[in-house]
Structures are given as structure tokens and as C-alpha cells.
C-alpha atoms as a PDB file:
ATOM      1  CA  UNK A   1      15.400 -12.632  20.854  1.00  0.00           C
ATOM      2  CA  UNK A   2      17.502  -9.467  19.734  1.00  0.00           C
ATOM      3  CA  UNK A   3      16.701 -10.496  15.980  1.00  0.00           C
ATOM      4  CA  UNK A   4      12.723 -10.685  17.147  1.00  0.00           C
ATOM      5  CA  UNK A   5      12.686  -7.419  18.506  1.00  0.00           C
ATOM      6  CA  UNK A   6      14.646  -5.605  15.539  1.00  0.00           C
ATOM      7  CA  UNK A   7      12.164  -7.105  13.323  1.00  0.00           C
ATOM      8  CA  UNK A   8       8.640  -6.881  15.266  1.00  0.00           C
ATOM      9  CA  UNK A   9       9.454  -3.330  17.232  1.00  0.00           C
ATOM     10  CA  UNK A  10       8.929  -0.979  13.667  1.00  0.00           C
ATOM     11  CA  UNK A  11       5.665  -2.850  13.572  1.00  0.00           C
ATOM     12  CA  UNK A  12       4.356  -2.062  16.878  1.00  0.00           C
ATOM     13  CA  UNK A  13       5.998   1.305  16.412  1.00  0.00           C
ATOM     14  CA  UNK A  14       4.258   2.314  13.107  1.00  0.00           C
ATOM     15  CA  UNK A  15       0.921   0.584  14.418  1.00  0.00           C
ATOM     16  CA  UNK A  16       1.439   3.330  17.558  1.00  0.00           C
ATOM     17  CA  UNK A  17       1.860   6.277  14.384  1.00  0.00           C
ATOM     18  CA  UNK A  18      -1.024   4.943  12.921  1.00  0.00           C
ATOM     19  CA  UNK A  19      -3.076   4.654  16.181  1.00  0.00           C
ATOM     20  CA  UNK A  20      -1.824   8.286  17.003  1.00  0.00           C
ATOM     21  CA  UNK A  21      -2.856   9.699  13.837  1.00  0.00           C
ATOM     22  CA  UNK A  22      -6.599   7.988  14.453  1.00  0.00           C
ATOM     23  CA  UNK A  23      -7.000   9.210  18.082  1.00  0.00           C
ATOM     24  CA  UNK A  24      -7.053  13.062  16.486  1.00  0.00           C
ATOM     25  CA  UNK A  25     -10.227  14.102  16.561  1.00  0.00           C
ATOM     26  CA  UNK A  26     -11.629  16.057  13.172  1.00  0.00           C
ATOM     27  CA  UNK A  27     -13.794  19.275  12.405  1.00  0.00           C
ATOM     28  CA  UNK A  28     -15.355  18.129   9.493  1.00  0.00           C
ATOM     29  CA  UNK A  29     -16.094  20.980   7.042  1.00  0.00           C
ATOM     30  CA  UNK A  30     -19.293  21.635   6.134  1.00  0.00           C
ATOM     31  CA  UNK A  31     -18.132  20.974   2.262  1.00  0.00           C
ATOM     32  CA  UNK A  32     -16.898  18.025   0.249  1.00  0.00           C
ATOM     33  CA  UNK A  33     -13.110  19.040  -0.684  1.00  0.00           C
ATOM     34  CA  UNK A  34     -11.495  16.833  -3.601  1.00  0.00           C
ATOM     35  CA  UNK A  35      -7.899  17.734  -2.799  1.00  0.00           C
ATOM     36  CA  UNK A  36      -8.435  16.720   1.229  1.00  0.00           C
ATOM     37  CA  UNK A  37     -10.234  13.227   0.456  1.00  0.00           C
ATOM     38  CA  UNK A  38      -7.172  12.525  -2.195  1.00  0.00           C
ATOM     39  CA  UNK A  39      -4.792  13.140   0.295  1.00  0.00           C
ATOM     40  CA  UNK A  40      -6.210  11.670   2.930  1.00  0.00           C
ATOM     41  CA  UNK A  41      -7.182   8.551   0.989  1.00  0.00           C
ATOM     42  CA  UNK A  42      -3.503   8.677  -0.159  1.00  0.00           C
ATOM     43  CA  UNK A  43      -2.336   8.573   3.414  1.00  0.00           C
ATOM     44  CA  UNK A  44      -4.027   5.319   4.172  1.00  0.00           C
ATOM     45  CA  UNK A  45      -3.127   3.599   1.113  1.00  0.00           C
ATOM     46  CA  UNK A  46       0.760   4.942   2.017  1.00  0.00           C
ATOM     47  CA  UNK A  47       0.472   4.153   5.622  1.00  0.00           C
ATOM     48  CA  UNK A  48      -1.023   0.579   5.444  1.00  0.00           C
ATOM     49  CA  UNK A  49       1.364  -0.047   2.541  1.00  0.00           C
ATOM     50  CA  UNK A  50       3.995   0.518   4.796  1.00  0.00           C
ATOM     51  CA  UNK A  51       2.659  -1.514   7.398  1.00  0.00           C
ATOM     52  CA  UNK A  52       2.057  -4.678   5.032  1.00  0.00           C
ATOM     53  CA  UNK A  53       5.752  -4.290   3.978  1.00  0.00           C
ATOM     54  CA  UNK A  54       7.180  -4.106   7.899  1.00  0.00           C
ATOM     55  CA  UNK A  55       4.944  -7.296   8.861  1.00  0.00           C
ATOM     56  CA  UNK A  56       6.082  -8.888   6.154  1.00  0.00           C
ATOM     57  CA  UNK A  57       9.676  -7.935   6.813  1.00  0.00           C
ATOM     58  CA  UNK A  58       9.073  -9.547   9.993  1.00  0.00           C
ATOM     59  CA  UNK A  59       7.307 -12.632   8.971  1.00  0.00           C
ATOM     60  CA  UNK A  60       9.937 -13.165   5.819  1.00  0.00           C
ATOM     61  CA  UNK A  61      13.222 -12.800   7.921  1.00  0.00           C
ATOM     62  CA  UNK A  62      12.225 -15.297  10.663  1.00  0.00           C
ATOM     63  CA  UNK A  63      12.500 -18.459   7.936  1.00  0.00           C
ATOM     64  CA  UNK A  64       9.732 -20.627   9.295  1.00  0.00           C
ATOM     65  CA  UNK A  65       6.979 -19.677   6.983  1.00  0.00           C
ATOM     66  CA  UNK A  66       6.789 -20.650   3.067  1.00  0.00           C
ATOM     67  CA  UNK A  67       6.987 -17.267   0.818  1.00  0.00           C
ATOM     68  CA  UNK A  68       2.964 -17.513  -0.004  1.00  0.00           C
ATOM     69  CA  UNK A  69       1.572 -18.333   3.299  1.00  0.00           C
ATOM     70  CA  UNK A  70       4.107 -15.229   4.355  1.00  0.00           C
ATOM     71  CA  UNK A  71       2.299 -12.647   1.831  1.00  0.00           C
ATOM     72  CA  UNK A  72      -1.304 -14.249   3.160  1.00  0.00           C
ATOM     73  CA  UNK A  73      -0.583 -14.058   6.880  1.00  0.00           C
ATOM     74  CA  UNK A  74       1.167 -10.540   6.411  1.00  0.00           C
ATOM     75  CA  UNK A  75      -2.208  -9.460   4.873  1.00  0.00           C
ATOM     76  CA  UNK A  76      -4.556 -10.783   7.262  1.00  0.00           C
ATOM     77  CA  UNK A  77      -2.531  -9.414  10.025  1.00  0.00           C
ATOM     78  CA  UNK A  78      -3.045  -5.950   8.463  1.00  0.00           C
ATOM     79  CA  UNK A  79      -6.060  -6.500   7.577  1.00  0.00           C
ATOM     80  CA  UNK A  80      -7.303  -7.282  10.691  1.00  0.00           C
ATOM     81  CA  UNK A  81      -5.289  -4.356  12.251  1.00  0.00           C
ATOM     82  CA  UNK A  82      -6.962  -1.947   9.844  1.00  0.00           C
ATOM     83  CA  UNK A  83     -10.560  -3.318  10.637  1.00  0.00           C
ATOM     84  CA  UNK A  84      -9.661  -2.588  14.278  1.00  0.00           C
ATOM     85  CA  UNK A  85      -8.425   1.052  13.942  1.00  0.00           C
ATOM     86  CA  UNK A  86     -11.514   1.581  11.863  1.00  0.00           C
ATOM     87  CA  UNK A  87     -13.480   0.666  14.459  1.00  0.00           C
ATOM     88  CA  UNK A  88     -11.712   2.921  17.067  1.00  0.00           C
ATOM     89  CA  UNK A  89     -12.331   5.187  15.023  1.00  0.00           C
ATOM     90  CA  UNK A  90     -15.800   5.343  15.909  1.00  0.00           C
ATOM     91  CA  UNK A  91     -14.917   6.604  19.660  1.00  0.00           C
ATOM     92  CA  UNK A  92     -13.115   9.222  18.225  1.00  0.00           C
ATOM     93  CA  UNK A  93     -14.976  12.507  18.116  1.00  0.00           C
ATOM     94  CA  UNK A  94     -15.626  14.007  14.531  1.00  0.00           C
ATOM     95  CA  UNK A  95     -14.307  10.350  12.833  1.00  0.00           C
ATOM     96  CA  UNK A  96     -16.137   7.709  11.664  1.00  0.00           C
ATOM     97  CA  UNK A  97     -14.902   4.086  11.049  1.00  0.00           C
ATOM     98  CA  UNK A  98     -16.044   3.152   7.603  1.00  0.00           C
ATOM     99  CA  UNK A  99     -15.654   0.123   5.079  1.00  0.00           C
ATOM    100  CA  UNK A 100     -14.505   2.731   2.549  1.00  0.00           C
ATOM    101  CA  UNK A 101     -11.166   3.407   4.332  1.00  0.00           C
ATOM    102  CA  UNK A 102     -10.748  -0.753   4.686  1.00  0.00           C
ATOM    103  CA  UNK A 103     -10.529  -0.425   1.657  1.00  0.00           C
ATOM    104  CA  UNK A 104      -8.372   1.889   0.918  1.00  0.00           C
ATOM    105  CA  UNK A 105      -6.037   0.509   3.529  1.00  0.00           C
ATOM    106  CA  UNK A 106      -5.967  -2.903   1.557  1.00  0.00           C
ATOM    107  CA  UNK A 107      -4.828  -1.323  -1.750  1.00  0.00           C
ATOM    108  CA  UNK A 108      -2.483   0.241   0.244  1.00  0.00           C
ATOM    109  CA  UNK A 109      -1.478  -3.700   1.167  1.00  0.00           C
ATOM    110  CA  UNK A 110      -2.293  -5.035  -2.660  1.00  0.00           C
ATOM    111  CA  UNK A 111       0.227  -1.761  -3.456  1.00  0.00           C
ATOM    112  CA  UNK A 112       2.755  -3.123  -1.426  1.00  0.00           C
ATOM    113  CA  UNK A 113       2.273  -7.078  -2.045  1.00  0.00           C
ATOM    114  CA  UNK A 114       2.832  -6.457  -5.548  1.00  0.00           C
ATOM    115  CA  UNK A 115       5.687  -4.433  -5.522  1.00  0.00           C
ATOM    116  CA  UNK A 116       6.870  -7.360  -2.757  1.00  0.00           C
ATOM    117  CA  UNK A 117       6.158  -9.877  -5.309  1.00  0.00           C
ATOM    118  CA  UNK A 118       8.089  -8.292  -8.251  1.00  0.00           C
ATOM    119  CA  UNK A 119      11.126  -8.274  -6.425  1.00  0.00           C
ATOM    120  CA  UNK A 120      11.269 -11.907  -5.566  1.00  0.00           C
END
């Protein structure tokens, strides 16, 4: 049970950052800005990259699951994760959920898988 919790707890823990980070509400400028849709854009490719590699982490170091169906059920995981913060998102005054930032979320998770997958 110890080993469970060390591996599933960053998991819930980063979902929570990620949550936190959602529940801000936004101004929106009245102007489209390059530099702040880069680096937000670049924050949910980083942040969802990090969250594919910590369910993964957890999936990979409990040695039930073969290595592929561990990359596919780490993915859908985030995946469906992602779809759901998008979607609170929409409750969230001055955000919007969009497909867009899916999107970006799952390169983030290609990013990662990839980088997974060359170290193997």
C-alpha cells in the first residue's frame, strides 16, 4: 500500500496544481499577444507532459501491465483528465474550455511518450 501511495500521490498532487492553476479566473486583454499565447501554450504542453510521465511512473512501477498497453492507458488517463479540466474551465470566469488547448495538452503527452519511449 506504501509503494501505491508513493507512486499515485504526485499524480493526484500535480492534477490539484493543474486544477489550481485552472480555477484562476483571467482578464483577457483586449489584444492578441504572441509572447502570452507561446507561453501559455508552452505551459500546457509542459504541464500535461509532466503529468503523462507521473501516470506512467505509476502505471510502469506496479508490474501488472505490458510496456504498450502502459504508454496507451497512461495516455487515455491524461487524456481524459485534460478533456475534464477543459471543461471546468468553462465555469471559470474569463476562461474558456477549448479543443485547441486538448490539444496542446496531448503534445505535451506525445512530448513525453516519446522521450519515454527512447529511453526504453
Amino acid at each position: 500500500m506504501a509503494q501505491k501511495l508513493r507512486l499515485w500521490v504526485p499524480v493526484i498532487v500535480w492534477m490539484g496544481v493543474i486544477f489550481g492553476f485552472s480555477s484562476l479566473p483571467i482578464n483577457h486583454t483586449a489584444e492578441f499577444n504572441w509572447l502570452d499565447f507561446i507561453v501559455k501554450k508552452s505551459a500546457h504542453i509542459t504541464e500535461y507532459a509532466i503529468l503523462y510521465w507521473l501516470v506512467w511512473r505509476a502505471w510502469s512501477n506496479q508490474g501488472r501491465l505490458p510496456l504498450t498497453r502502459i504508454f496507451v492507458t497512461s495516455l487515455l488517463v491524461t487524456l481524459v483528465y485534460s478533456l475534464s479540466d477543459e471543461w471546468h474551465q468553462t465555469f471559470v470566469p474569463g476562461r474558456e474550455g477549448t479543443l485547441r488547448d486538448v490539444g496542446f495538452d496531448t503534445l505535451g503527452m506525445l512530448v513525453a511518450l516519446t522521450w519515454l519511449r527512447s529511453k526504453l
